[in-house]
N, C-alpha and C. Protein backbone atom coordinates (compact mmCIF):
# COMPACT_ATOMS: atom_id res chain seq x y z
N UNK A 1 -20.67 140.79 -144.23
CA UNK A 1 -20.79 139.49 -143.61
C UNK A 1 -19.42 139.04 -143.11
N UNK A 2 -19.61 138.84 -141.39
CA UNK A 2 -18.11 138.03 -141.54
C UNK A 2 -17.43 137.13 -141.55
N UNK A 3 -15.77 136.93 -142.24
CA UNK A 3 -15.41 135.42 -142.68
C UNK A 3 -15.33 134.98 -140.93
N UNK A 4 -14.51 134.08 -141.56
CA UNK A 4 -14.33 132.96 -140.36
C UNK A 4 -12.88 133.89 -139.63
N UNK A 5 -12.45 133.31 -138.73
CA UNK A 5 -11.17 134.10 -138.27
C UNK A 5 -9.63 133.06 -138.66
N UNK A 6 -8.88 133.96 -138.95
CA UNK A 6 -8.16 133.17 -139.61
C UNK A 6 -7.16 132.80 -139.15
N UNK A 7 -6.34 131.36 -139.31
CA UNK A 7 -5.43 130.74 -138.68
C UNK A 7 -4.10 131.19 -139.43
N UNK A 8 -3.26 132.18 -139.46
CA UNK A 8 -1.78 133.05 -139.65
C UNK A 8 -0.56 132.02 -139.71
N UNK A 9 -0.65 131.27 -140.91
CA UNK A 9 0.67 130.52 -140.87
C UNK A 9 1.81 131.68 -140.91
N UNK A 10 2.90 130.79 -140.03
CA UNK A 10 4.08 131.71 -140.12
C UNK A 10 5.52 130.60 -139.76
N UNK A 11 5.80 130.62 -141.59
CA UNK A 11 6.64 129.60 -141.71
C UNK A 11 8.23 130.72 -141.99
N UNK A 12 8.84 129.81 -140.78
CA UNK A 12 10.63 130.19 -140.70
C UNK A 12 11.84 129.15 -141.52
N UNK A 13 10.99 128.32 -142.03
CA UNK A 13 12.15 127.08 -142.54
C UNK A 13 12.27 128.09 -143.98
N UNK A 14 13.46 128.17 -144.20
CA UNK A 14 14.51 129.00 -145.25
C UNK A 14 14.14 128.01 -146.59
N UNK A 15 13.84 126.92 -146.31
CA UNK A 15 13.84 125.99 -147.69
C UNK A 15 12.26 125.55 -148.28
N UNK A 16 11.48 125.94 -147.63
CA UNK A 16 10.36 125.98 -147.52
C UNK A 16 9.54 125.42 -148.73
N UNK A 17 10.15 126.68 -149.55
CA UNK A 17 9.49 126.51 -151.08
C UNK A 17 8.35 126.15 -151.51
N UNK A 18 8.64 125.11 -152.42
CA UNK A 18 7.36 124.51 -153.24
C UNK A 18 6.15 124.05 -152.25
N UNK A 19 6.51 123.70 -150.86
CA UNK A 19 5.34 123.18 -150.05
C UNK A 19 4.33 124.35 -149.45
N UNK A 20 4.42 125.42 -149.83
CA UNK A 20 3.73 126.62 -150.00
C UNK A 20 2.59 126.52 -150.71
N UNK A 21 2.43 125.80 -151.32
CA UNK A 21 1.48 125.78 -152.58
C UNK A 21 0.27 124.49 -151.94
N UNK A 22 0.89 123.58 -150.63
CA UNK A 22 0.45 123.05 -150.32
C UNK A 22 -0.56 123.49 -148.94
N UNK A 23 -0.74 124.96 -148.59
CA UNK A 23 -1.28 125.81 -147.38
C UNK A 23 -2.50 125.95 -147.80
N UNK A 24 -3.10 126.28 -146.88
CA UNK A 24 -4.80 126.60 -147.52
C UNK A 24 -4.43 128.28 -148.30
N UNK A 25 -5.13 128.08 -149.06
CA UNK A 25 -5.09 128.98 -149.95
C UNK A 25 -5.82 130.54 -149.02
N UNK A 26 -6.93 129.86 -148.08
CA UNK A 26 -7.98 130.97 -147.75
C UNK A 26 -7.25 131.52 -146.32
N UNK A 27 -6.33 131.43 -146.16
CA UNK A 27 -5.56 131.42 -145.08
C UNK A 27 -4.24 132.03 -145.29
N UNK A 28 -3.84 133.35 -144.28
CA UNK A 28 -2.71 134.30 -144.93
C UNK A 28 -1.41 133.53 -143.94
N UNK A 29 -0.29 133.95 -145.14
CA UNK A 29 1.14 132.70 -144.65
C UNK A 29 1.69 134.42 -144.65
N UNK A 30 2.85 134.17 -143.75
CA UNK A 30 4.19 134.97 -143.34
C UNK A 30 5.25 134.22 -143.68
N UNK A 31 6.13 134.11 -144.67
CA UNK A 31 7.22 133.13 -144.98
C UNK A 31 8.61 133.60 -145.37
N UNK A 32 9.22 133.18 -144.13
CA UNK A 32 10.78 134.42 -144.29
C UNK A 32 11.81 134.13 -145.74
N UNK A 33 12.05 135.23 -146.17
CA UNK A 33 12.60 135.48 -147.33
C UNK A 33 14.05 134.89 -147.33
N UNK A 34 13.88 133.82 -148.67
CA UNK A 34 15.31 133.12 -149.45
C UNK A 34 14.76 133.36 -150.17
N UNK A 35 15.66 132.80 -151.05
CA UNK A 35 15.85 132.49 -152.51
C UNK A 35 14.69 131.61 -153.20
N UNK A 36 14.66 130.19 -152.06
CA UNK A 36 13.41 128.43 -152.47
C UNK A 36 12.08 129.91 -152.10
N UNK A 37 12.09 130.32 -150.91
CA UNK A 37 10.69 131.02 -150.91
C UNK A 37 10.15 131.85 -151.72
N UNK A 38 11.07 133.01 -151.69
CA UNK A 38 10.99 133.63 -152.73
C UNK A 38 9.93 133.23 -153.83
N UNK A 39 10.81 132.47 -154.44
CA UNK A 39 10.41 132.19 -156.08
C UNK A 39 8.92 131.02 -155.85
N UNK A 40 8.78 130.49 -154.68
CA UNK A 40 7.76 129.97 -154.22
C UNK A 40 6.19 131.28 -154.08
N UNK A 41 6.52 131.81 -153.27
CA UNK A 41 5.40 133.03 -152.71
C UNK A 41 5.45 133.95 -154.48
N UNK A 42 6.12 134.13 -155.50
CA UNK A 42 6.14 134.98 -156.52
C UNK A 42 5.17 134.03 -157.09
N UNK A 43 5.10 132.84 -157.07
CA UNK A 43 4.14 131.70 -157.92
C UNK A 43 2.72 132.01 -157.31
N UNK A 44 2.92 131.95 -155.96
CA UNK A 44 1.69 132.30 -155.50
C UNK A 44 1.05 133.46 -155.71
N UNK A 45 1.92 134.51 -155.75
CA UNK A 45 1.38 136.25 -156.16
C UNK A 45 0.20 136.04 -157.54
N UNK A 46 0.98 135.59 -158.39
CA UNK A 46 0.77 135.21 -159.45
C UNK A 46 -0.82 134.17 -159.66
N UNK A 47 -0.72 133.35 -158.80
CA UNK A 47 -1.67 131.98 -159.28
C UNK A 47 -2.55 131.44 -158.04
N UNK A 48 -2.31 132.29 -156.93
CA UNK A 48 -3.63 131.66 -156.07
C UNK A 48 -4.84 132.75 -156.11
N UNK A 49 -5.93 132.22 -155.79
CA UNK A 49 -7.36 133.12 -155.58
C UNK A 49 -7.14 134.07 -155.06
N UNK A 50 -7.64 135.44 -155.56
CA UNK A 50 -7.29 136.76 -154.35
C UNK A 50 -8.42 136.85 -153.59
N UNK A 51 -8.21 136.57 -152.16
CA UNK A 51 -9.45 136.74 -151.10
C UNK A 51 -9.78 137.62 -150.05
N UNK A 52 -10.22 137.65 -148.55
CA UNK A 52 -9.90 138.34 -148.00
C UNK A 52 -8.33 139.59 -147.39
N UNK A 53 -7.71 137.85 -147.80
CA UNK A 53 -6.43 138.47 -147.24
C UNK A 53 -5.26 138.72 -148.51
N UNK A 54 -6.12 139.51 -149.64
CA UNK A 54 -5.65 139.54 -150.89
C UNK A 54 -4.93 138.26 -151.35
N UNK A 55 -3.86 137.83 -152.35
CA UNK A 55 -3.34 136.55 -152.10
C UNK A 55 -2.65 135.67 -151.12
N UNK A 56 -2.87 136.34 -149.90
CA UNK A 56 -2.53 135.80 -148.98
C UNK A 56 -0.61 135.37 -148.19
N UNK A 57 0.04 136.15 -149.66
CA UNK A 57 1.44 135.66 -148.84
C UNK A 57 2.34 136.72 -148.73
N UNK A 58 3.10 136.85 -147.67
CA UNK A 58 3.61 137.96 -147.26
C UNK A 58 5.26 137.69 -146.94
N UNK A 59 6.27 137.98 -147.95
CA UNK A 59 7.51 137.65 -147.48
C UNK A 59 8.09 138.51 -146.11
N UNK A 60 9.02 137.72 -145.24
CA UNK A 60 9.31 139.24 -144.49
C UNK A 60 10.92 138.26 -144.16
N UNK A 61 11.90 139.15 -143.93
CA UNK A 61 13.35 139.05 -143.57
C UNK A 61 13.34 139.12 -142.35
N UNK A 62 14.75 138.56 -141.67
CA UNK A 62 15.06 138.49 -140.76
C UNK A 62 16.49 138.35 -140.70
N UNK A 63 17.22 138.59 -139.77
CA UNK A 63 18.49 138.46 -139.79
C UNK A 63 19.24 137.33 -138.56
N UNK A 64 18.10 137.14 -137.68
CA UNK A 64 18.31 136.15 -137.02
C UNK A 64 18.40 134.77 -137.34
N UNK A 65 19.46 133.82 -136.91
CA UNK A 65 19.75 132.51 -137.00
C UNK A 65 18.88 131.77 -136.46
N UNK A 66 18.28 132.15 -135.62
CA UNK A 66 17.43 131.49 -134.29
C UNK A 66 15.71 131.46 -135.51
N UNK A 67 15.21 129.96 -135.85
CA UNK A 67 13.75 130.42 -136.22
C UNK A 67 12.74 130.82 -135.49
N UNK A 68 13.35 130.48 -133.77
CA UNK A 68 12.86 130.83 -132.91
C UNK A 68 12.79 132.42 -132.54
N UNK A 69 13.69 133.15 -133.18
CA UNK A 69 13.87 134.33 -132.82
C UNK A 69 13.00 135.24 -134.08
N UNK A 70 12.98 134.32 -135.14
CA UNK A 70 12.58 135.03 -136.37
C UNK A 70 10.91 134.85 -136.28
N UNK A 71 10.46 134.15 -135.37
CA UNK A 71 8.99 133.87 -135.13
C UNK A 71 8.48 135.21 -134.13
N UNK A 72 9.45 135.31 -133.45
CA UNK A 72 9.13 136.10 -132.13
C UNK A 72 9.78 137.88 -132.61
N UNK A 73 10.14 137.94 -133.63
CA UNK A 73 10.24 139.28 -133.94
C UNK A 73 9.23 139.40 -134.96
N UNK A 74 8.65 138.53 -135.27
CA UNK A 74 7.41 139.14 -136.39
C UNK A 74 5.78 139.02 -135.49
N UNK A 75 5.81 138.65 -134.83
CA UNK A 75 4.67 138.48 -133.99
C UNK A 75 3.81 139.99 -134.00
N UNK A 76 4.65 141.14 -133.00
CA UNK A 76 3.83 142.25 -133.06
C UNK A 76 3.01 142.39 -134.83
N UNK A 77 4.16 142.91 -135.93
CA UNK A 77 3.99 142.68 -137.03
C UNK A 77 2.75 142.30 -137.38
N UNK A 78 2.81 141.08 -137.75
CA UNK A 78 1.47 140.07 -137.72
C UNK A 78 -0.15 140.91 -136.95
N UNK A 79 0.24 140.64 -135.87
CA UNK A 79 -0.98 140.77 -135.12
C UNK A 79 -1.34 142.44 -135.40
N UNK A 80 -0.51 143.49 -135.61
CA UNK A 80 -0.41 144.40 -137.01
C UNK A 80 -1.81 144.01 -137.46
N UNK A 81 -1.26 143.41 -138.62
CA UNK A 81 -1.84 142.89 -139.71
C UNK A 81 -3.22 142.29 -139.79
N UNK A 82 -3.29 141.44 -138.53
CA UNK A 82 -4.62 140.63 -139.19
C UNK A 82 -4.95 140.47 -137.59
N UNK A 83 -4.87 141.57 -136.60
CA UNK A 83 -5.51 141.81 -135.02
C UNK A 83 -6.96 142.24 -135.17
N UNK A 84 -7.18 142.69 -134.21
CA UNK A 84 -8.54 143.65 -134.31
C UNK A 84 -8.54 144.87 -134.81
N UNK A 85 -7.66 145.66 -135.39
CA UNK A 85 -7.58 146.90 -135.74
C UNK A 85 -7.46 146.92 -137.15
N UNK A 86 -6.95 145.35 -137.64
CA UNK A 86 -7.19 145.37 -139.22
C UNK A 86 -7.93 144.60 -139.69
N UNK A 87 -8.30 143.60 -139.18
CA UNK A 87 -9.32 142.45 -139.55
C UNK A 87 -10.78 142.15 -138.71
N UNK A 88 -11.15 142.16 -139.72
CA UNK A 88 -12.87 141.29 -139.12
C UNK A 88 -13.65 140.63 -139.29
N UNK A 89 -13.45 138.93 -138.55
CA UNK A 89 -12.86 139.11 -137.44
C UNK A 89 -11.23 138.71 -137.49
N UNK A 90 -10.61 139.57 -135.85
CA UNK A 90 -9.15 139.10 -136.36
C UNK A 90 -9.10 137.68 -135.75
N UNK A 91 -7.31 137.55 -136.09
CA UNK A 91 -6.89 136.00 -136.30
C UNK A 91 -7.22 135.48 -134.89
N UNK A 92 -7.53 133.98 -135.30
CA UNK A 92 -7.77 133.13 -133.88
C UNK A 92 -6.53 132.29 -133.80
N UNK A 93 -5.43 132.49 -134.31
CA UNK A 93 -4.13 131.89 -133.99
C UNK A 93 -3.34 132.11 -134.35
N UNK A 94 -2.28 131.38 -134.63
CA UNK A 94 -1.04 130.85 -135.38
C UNK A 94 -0.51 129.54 -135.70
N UNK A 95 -0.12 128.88 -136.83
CA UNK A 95 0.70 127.88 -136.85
C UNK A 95 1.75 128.08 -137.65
N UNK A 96 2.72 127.65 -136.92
CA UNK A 96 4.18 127.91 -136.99
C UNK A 96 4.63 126.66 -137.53
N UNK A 97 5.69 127.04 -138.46
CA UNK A 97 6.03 125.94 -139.56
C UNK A 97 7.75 126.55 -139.47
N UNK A 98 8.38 125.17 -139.03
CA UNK A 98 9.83 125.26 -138.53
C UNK A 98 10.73 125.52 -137.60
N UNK A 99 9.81 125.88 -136.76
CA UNK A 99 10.62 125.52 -134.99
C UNK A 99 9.60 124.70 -134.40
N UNK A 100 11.07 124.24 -133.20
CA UNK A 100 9.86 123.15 -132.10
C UNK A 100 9.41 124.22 -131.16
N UNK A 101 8.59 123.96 -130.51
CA UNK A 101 7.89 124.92 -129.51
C UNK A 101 8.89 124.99 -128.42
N UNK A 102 8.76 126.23 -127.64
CA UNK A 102 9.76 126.38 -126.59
C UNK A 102 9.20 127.69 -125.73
N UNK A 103 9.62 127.15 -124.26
CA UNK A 103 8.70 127.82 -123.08
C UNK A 103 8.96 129.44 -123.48
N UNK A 104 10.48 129.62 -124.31
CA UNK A 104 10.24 131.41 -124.84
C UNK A 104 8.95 131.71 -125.80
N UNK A 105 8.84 130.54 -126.54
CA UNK A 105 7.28 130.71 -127.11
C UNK A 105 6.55 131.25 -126.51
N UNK A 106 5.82 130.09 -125.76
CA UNK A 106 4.97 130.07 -124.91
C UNK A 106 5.07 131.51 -124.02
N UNK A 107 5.60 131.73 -123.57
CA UNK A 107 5.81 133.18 -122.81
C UNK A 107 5.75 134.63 -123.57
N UNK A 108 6.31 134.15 -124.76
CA UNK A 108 5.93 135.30 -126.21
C UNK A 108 4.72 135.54 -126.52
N UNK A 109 3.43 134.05 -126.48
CA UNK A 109 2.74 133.72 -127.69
C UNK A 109 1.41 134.60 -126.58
N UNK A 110 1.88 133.95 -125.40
CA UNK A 110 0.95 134.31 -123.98
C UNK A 110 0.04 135.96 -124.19
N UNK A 111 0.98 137.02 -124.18
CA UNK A 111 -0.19 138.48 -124.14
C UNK A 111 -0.64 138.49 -125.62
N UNK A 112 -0.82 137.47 -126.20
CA UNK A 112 -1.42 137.65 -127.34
C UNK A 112 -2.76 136.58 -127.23
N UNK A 113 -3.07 136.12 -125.93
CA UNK A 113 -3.82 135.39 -125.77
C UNK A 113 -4.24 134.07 -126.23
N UNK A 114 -3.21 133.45 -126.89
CA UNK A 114 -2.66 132.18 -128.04
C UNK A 114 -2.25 131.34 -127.20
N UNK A 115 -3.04 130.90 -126.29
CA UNK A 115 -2.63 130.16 -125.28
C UNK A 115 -3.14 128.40 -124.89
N UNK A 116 -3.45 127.87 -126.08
CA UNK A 116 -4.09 126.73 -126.53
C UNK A 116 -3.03 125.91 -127.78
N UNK A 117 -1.82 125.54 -127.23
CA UNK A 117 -1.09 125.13 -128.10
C UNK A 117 -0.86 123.21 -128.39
N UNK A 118 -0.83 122.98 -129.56
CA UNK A 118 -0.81 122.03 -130.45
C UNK A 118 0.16 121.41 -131.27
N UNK A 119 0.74 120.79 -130.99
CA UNK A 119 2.19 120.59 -131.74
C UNK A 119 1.93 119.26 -132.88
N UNK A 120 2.29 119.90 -134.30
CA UNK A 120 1.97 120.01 -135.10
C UNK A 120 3.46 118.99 -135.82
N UNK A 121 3.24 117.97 -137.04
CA UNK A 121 4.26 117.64 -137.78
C UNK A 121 5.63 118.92 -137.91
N UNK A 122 5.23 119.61 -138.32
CA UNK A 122 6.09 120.93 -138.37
C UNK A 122 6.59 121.79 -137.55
N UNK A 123 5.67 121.53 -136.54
CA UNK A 123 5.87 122.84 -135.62
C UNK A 123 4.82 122.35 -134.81
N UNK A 124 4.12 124.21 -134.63
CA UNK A 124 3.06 123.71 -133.90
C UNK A 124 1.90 125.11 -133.95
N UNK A 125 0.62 124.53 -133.29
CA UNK A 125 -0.28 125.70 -133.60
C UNK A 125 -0.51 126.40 -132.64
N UNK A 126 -1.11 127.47 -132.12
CA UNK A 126 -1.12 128.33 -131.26
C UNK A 126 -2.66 129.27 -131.10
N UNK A 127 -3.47 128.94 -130.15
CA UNK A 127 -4.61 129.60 -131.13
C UNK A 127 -5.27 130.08 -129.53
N UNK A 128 -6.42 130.90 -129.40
CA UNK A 128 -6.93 131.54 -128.33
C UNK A 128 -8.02 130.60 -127.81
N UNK A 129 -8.40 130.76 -126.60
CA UNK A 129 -8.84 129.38 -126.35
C UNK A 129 -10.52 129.68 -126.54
N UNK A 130 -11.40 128.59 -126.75
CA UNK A 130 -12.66 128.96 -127.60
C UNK A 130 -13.90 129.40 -126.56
């Protein structure tokens, strides 16, 4: 039977932490690796529901300063992960947690067909249009 398609948080703020715990649980996060995350996403390994998208959190590094840059080098990655070749069904978006949106976005987010964007307290969402 299949789930719903899922919305791919992908949070770049380094300090992130404890507000991790505040994501939908049924919903898989990408959250670049410190120290606050870290020990945030290890809580989660630990203590959220394991579901489709096993517990759902996935640290990944970057070496870029830019969160803008650290969004746009994990993208292929991602869509990796939870596209049509690994998920079913795959993801119907993204929301991005810690940059403002920017036309390199938008031009990034574009051959991924995420072209219905939403700007969000945090950021903003990104999703295929319905």
């Amino acid at each position: 039977m299949p789930t719903k398609p899922a919305i791919v948080f992908i949070v770049v703020e380094r300090n992130y932490g404890p507000r991790l715990a505040d994501l939908p649980p049924d919903e898989p996060v990408w959250i670049i690796d410190s120290p606050t995350n870290r020990s945030a996403a290890e809580n989660a390994w630990a203590n959220r529901p394991r579901g489709v998208h096993g517990n759902g959190v996935t640290l990944f590094t970057s070496t870029s300063a830019s969160a803008e840059d650290c969004v746009i080098h994990q993208l292929d990655v991602i869509d990796l992960h939870h596209g049509i070749y690994s998920a079913d069904p795959p993801y119907a978006g993204f929301q991005i947690v810690g940059t403002e949106l920017t036309a390199r976005l938008i031009a990034e987010l574009a051959p991924y067909d995420l072209t219905e964007i939403t700007p969000t307290e945090s950021g903003f969402r990104a999703t295929r249009p319905t």
